[in-house]
Protein backbone atom coordinates (compact mmCIF):
# COMPACT_ATOMS: atom_id res chain seq x y z
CA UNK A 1 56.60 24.80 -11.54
CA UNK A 2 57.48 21.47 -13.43
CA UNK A 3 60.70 21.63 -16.16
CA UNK A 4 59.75 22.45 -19.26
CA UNK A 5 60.26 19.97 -21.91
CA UNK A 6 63.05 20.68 -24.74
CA UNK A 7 61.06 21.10 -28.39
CA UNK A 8 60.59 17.94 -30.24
CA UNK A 9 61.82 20.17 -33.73
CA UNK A 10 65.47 20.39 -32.04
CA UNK A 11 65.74 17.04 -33.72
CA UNK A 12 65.26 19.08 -37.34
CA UNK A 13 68.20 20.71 -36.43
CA UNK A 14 71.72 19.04 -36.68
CA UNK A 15 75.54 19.97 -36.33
CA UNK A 16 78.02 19.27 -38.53
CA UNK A 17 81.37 19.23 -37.71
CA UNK A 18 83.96 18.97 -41.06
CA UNK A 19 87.02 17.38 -40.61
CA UNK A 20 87.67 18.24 -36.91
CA UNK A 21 91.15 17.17 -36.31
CA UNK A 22 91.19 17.19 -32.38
CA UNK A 23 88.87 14.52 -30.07
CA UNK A 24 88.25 17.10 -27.11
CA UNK A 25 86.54 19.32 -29.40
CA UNK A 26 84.40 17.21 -31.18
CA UNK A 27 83.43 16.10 -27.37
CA UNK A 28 82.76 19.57 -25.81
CA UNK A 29 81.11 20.02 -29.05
CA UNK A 30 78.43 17.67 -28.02
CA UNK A 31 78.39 18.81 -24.50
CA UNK A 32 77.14 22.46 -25.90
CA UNK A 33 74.88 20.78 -27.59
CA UNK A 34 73.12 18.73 -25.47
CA UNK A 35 73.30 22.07 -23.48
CA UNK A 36 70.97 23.55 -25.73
CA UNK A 37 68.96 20.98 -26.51
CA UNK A 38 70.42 19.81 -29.78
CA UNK A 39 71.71 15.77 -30.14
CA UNK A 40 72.08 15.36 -34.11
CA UNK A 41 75.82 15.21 -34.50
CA UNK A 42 77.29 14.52 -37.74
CA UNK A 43 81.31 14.22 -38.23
CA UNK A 44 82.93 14.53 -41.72
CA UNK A 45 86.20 13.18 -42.18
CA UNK A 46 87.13 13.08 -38.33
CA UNK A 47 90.60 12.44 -37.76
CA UNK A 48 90.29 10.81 -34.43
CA UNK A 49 87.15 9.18 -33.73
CA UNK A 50 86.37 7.32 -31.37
CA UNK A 51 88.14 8.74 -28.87
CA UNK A 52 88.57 8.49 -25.15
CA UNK A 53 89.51 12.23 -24.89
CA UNK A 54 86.26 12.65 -26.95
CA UNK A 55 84.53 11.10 -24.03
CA UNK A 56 85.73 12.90 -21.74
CA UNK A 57 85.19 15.97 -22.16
CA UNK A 58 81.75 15.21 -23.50
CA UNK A 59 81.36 14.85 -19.98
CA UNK A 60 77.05 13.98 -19.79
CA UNK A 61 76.86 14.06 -23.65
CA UNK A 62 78.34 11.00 -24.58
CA UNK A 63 75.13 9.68 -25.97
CA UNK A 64 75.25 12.74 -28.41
CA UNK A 65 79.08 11.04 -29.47
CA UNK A 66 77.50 7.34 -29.81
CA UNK A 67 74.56 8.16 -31.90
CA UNK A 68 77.24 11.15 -34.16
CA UNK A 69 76.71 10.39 -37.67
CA UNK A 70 80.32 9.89 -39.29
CA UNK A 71 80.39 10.40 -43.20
CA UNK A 72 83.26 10.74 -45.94
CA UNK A 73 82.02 13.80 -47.54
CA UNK A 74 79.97 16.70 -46.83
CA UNK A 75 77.73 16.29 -49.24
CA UNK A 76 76.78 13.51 -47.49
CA UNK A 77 76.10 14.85 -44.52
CA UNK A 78 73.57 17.55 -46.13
CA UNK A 79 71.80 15.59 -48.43
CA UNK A 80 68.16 15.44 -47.31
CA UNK A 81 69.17 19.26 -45.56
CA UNK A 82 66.98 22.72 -46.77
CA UNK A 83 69.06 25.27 -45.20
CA UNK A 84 73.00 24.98 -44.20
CA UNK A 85 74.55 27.53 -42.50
CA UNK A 86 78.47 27.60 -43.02
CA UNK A 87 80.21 28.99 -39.91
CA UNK A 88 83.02 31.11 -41.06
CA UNK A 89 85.13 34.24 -39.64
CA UNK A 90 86.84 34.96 -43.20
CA UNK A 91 86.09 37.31 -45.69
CA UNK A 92 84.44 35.35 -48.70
CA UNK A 93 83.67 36.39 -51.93
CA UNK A 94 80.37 34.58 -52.55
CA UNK A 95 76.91 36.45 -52.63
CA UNK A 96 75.70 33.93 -49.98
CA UNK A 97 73.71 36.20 -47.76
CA UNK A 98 76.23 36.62 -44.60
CA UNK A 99 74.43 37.05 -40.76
CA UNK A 100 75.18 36.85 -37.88
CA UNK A 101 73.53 34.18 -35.37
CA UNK A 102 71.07 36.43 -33.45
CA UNK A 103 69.64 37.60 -37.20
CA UNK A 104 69.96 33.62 -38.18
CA UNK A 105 68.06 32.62 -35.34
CA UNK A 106 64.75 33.22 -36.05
CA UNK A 107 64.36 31.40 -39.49
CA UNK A 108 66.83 28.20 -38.57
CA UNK A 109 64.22 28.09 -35.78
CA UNK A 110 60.80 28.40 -37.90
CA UNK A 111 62.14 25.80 -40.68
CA UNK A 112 62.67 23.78 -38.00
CA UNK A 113 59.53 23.75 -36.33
CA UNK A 114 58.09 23.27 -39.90
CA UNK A 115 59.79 20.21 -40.47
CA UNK A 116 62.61 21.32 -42.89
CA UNK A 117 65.87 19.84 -41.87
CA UNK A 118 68.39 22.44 -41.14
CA UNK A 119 72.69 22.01 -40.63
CA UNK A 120 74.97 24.28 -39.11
CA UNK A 121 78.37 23.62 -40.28
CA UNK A 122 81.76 24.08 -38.76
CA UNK A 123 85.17 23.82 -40.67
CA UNK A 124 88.32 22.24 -39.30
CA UNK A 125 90.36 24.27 -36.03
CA UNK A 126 93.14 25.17 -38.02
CA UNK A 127 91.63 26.06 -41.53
CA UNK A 128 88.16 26.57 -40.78
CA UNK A 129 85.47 25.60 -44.38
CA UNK A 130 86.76 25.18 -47.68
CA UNK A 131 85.67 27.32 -50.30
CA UNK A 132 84.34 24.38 -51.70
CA UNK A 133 82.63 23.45 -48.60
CA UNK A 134 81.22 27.02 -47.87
CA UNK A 135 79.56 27.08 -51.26
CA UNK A 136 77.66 23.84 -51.10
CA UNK A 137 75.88 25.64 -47.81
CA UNK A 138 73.32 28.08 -48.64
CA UNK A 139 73.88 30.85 -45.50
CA UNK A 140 76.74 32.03 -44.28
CA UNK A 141 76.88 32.96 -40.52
CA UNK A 142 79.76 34.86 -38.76
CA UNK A 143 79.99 35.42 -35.05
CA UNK A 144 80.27 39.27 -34.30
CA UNK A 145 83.99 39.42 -32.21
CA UNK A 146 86.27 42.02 -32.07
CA UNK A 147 88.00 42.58 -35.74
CA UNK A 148 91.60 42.92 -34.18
CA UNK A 149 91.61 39.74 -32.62
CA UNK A 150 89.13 36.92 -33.39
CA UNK A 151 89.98 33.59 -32.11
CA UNK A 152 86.84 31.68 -31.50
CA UNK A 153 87.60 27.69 -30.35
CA UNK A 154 85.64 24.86 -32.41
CA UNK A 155 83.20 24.26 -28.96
CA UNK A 156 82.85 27.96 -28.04
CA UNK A 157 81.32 28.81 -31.88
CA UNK A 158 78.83 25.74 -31.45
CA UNK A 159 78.37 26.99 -27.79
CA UNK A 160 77.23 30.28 -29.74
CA UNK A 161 75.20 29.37 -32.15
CA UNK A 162 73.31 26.59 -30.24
CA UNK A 163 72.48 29.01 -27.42
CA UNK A 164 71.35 31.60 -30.13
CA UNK A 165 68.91 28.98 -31.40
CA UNK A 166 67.60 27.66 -27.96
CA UNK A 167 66.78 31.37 -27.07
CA UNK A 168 63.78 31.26 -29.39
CA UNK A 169 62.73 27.73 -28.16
CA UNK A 170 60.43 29.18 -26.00
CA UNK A 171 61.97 27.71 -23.31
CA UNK A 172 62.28 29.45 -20.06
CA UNK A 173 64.38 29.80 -17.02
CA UNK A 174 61.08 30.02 -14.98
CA UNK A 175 60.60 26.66 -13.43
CA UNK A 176 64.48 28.02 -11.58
CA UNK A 177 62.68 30.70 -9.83
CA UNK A 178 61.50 29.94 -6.23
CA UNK A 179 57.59 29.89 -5.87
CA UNK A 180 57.30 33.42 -3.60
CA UNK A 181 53.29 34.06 -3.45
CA UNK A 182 52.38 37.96 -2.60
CA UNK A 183 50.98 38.48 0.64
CA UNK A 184 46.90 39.69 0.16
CA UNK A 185 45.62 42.89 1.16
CA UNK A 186 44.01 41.34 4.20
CA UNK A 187 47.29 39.63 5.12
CA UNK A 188 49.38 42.48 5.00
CA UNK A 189 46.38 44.55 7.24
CA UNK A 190 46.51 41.52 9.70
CA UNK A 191 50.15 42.33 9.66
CA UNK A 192 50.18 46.02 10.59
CA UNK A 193 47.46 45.04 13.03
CA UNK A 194 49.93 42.87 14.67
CA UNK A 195 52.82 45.75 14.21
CA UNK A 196 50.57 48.36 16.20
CA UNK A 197 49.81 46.16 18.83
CA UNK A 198 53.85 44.92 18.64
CA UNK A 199 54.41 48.85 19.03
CA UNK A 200 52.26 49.48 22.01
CA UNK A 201 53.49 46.86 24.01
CA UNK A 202 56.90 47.97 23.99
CA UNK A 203 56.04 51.62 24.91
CA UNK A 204 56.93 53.11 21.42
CA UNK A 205 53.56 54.95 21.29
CA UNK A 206 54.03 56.74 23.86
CA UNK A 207 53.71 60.31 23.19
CA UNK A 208 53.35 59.72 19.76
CA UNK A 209 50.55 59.73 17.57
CA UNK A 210 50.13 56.02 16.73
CA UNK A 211 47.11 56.77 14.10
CA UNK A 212 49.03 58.88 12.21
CA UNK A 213 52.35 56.73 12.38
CA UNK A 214 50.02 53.15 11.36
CA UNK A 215 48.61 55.29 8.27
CA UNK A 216 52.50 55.63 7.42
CA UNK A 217 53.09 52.31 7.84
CA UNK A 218 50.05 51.10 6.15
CA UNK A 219 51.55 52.92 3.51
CA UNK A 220 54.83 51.78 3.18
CA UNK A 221 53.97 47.64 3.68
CA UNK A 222 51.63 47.82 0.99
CA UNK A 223 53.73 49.32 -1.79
CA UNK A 224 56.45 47.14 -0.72
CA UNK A 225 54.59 44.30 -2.13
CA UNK A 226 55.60 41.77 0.73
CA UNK A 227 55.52 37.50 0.56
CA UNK A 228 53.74 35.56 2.39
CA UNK A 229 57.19 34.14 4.01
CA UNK A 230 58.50 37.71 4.86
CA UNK A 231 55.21 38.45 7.07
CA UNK A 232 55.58 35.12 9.09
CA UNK A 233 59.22 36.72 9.62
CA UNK A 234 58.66 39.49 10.68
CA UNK A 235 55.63 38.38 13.18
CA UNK A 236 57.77 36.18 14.95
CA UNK A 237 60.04 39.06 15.48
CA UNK A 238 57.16 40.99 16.42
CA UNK A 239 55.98 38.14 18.96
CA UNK A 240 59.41 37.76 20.49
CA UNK A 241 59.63 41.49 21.30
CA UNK A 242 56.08 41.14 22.87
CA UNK A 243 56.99 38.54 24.95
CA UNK A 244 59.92 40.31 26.19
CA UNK A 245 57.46 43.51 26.98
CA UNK A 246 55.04 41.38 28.94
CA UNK A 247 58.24 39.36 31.21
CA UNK A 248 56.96 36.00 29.65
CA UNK A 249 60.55 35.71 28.31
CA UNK A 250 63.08 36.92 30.21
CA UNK A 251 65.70 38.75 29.22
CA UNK A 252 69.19 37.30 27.97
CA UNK A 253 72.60 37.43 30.00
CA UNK A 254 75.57 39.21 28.80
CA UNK A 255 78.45 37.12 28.75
């Protein structure tokens, strides 16, 4: 199976990063991007940028970091943007409808493939979004963690919400799996054909009633839904052990 191609309305959907004070994670921020098919950085305020470290940990993303969008103000960074999702863990008193990013998901995605231009923004490591940054978004998302201790890193809450989007891309892991193609009916008769005659060469019939056991067997191979490859296995076991039945190939010394 050839590898699916990554959506063309990705490109509707961009990350915003506000005033991200340390290099690596604006760089593993693009590297969970690119993961999940997203490349539209934009950086407000950065406080180191460019940066080697930045680079580096981008690792195969660094084109996300050389195309990033830097810009003075967030307003800037959302001004041709429908829908902006603030990323916050706090309480907030605002009647912005709060979600989390599975219940998100599914409309980011559909404005996206509609053309509308859509933002997910992240605050700074240490303080997280202004209040005055959270209200010029219009959603507010919050990651579901455990209420005791919630410590999510810059990267790791992109690497979140990215992968929440991508799983309603449509993309799948299919093209991964390895091509197995089910045996046929007539292969897997040709097969037990083989195992009977496999059986009688080697004596095992004897005194036994061989209809009854190959009705058994019949059975059993065809609900196990065999491959193709698994047959050829095991009917060059069975032709091995017929050789050794017949003296063609003799047998093999014991060390």
């Amino acid at each position: 199976m050839n590898k699916p191609q990554v959506p063309d309305f990705l490109k509707n959907i961009r990350v915003i990063l506000a005033r991200p004070s340390h290099p690596g994670n604006i760089g593993s921020a693009a590297r969970a991007m690119k993961t999940m098919g997203l490349t539209r950085l934009y950086l407000v305020e950065p406080k180191c940028f460019p940066d080697p470290e930045a680079d580096t940990l981008a690792s195969g993303a660094v084109d996300v970091l050389q195309h990033a969008v830097v810009v003075p103000t967030l307003a800037e960074a959302l001004a041709d943007v429908s829908v902006a999702c603030a990323l916050t863990s706090r309480r907030r008193e605002l009647s912005t409808p709060l979600s989390t990013p599975r219940e998100t998901a599914p409309e980011l995605m559909a404005r996206a493939r509609d053309g509308e231009q859509v933002a997910l923004v992240f605050g700074n490591e240490t303080f997280g979004l202004s209040i005055d940054e959270v209200e010029q978004c219009n959603r507010l998302v919050t990651v579901p963690g455990n209420p005791d201790y919630f410590s999510l890193n810059l990267a790791m809450a992109v690497q979140v919400m990215t992968y929440e989007l991508f799983s309603h891309s449509g993309v799948t892991v299919d093209y991964l799996k390895p091509e197995d193609r089910s045996a046929t009916l007539a292969e897997v008769e040709s097969f037990c054909q083989h195992l009977e005659c496999a059986l009688d060469d080697v004596g095992y019939l004897e005194r036994r009633n061989g209809e009854r056991l190959m009705r058994r067997m019949r059975t059993l191979f065809n609900r196990a839904g065999l491959l193709r490859e698994e047959i050829d296995i095991l009917r060059g076991f069975f032709k091995q052990a017929q050789r050794f039945a017949d003296g063609s190939l003799p047998p093999r010394k014991k060390d």
